[in-house]
C-alpha atoms as a PDB file:
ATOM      1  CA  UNK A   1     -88.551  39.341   7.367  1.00  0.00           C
ATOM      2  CA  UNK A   2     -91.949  38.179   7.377  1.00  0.00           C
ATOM      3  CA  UNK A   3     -94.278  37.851  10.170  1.00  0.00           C
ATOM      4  CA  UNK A   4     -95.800  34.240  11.122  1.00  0.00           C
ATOM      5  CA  UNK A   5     -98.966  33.654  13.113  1.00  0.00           C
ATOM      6  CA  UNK A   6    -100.198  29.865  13.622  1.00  0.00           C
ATOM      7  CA  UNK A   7    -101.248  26.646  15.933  1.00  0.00           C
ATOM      8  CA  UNK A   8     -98.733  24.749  16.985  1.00  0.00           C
ATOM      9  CA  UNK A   9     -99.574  20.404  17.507  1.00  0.00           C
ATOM     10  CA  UNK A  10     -98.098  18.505  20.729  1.00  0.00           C
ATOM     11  CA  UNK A  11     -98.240  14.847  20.782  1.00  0.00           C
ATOM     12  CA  UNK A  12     -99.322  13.517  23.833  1.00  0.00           C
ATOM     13  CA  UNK A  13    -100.347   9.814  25.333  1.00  0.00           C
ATOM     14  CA  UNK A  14    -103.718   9.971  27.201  1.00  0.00           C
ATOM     15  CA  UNK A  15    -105.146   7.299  29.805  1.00  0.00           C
ATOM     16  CA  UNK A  16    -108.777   6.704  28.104  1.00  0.00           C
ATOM     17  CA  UNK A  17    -109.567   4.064  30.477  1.00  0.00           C
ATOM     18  CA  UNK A  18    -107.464   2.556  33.377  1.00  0.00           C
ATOM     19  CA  UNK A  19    -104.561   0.590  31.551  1.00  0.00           C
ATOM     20  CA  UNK A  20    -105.588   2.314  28.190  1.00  0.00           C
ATOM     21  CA  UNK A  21    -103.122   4.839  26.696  1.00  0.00           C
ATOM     22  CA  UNK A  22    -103.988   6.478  23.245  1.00  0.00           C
ATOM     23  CA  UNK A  23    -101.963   8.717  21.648  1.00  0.00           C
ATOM     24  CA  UNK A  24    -103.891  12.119  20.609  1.00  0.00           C
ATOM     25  CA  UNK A  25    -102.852  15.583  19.531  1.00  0.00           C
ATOM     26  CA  UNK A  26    -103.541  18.659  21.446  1.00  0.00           C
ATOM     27  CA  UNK A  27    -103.270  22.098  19.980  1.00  0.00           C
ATOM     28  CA  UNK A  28    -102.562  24.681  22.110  1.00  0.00           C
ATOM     29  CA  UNK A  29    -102.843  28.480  21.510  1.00  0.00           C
ATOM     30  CA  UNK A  30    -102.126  30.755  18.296  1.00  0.00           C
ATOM     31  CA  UNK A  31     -98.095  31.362  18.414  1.00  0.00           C
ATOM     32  CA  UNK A  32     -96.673  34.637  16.831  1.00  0.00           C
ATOM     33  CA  UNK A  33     -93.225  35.312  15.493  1.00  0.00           C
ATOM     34  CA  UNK A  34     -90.785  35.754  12.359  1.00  0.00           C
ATOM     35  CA  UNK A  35     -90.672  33.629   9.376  1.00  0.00           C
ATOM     36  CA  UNK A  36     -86.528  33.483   8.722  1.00  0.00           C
ATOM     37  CA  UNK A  37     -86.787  31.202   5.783  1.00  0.00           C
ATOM     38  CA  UNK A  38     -89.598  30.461   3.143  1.00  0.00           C
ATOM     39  CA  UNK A  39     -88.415  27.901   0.825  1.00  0.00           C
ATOM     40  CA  UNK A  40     -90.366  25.261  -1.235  1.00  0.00           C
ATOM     41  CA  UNK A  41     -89.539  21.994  -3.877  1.00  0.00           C
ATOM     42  CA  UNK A  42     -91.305  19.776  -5.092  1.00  0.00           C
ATOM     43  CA  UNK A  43     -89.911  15.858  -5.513  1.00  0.00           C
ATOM     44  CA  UNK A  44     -91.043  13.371  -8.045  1.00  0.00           C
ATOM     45  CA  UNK A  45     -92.234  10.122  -6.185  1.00  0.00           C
ATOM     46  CA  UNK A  46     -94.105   7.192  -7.517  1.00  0.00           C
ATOM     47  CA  UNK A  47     -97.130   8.333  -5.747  1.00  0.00           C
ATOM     48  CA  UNK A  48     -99.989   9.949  -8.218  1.00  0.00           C
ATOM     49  CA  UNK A  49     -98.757  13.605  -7.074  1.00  0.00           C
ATOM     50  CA  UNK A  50     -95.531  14.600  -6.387  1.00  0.00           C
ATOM     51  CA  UNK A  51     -94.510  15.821  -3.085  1.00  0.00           C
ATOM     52  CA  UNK A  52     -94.394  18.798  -1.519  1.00  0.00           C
ATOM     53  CA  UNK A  53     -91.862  19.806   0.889  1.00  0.00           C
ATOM     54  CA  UNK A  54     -90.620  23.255   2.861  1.00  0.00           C
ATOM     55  CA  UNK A  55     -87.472  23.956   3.959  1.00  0.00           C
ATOM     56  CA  UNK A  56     -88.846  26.842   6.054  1.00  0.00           C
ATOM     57  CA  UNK A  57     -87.620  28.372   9.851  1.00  0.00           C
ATOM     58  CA  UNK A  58     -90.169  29.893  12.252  1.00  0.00           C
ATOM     59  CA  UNK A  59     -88.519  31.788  14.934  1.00  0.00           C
ATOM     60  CA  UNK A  60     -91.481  31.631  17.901  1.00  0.00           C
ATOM     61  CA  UNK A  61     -91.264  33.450  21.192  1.00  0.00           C
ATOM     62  CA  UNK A  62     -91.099  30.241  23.562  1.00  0.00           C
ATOM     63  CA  UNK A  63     -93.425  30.857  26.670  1.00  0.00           C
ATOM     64  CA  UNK A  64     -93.554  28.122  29.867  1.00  0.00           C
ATOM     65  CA  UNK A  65     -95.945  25.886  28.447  1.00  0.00           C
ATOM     66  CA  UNK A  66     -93.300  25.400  25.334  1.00  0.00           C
ATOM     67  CA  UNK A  67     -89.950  25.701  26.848  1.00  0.00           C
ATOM     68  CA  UNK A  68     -91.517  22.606  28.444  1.00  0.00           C
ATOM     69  CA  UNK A  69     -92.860  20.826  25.934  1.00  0.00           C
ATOM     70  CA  UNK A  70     -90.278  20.861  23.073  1.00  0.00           C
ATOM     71  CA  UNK A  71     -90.120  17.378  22.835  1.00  0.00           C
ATOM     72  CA  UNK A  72     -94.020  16.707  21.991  1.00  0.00           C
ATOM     73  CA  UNK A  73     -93.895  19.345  19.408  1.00  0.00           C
ATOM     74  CA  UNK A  74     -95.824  17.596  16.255  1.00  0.00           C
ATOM     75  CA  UNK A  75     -96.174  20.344  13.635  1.00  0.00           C
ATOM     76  CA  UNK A  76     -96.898  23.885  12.702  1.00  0.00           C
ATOM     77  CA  UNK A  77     -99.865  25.128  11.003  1.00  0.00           C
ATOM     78  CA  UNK A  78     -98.601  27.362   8.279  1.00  0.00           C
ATOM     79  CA  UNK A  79    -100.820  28.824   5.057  1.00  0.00           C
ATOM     80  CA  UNK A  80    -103.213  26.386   6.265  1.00  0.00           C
ATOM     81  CA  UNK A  81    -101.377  23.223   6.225  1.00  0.00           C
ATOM     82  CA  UNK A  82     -99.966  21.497   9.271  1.00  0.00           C
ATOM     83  CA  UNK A  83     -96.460  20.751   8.103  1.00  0.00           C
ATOM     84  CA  UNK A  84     -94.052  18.284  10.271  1.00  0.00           C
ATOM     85  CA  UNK A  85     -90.984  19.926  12.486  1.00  0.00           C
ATOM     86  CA  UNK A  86     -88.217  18.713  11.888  1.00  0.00           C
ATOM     87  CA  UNK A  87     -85.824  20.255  13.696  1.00  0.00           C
ATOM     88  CA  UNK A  88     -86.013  22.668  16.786  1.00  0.00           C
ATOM     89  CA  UNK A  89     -83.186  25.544  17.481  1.00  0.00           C
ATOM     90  CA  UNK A  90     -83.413  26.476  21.026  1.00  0.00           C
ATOM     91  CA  UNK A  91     -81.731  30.009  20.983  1.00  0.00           C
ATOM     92  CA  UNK A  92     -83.985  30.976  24.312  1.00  0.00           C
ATOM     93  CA  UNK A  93     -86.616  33.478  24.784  1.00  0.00           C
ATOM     94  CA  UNK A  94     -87.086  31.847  21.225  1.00  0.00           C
ATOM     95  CA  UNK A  95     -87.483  28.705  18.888  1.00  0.00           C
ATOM     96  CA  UNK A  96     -86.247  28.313  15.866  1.00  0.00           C
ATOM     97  CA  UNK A  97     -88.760  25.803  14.277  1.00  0.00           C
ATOM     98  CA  UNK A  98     -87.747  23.956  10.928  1.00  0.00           C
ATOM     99  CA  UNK A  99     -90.400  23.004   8.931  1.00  0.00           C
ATOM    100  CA  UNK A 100     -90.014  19.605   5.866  1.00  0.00           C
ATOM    101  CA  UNK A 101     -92.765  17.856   4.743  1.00  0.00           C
ATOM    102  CA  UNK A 102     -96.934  17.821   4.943  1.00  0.00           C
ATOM    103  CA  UNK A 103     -98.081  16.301   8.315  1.00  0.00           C
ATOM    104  CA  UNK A 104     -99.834  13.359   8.581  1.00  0.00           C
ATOM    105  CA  UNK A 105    -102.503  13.323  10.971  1.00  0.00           C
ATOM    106  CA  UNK A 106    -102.989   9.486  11.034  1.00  0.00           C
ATOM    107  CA  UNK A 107     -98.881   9.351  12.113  1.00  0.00           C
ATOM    108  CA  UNK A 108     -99.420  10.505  15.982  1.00  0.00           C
END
């Protein structure tokens, strides 16, 4: 089993101004645990490049600040790409992250 060190995205909505919410992305703090699955294909699309998606699972150790913030989770930083989550596995002290397609920052 592999070892997996990376960032982990949380979406959040942020009052700019009074009345004003914008939706940003905050990352919080390097998270260190087990890659369980490392699997990648590659689909044909009608886009110029084809694209690429994981089918990978990230066990994390889940601390406070994510046991309470599972449902903001955006994506993980892995091989340096942020890739979407797809699903979460909540087998607590730990997170089973699964990981699909490239993240797109402009989604939030």
């Amino acid at each position: 089993m592999s070892k997996f060190s990376g960032i982990i995205g949380f979406g959040e909505t942020v009052e700019t101004v009074p009345g004003v919410f914008v939706p940003t992305i905050t990352e919080r703090r390097r998270y260190y645990g087990d890659l369980i699955r490392n699997y990648m294909s590659i689909q044909n699309s009608n886009n110029l490049n084809d694209d690429i998606n994981i089918s990978n699972q990230i066990s994390v150790v889940a601390d406070s600040f994510l046991r309470e913030h599972i449902n903001t989770m955006k994506y993980v930083e892995f091989m340096n790409i942020k890739w979407k989550i797809t699903n979460v596995d909540i087998q607590f002290p730990r997170l089973i992250l699964s990981l699909g397609g490239v993240y797109n920052e402009h989604e939030t």
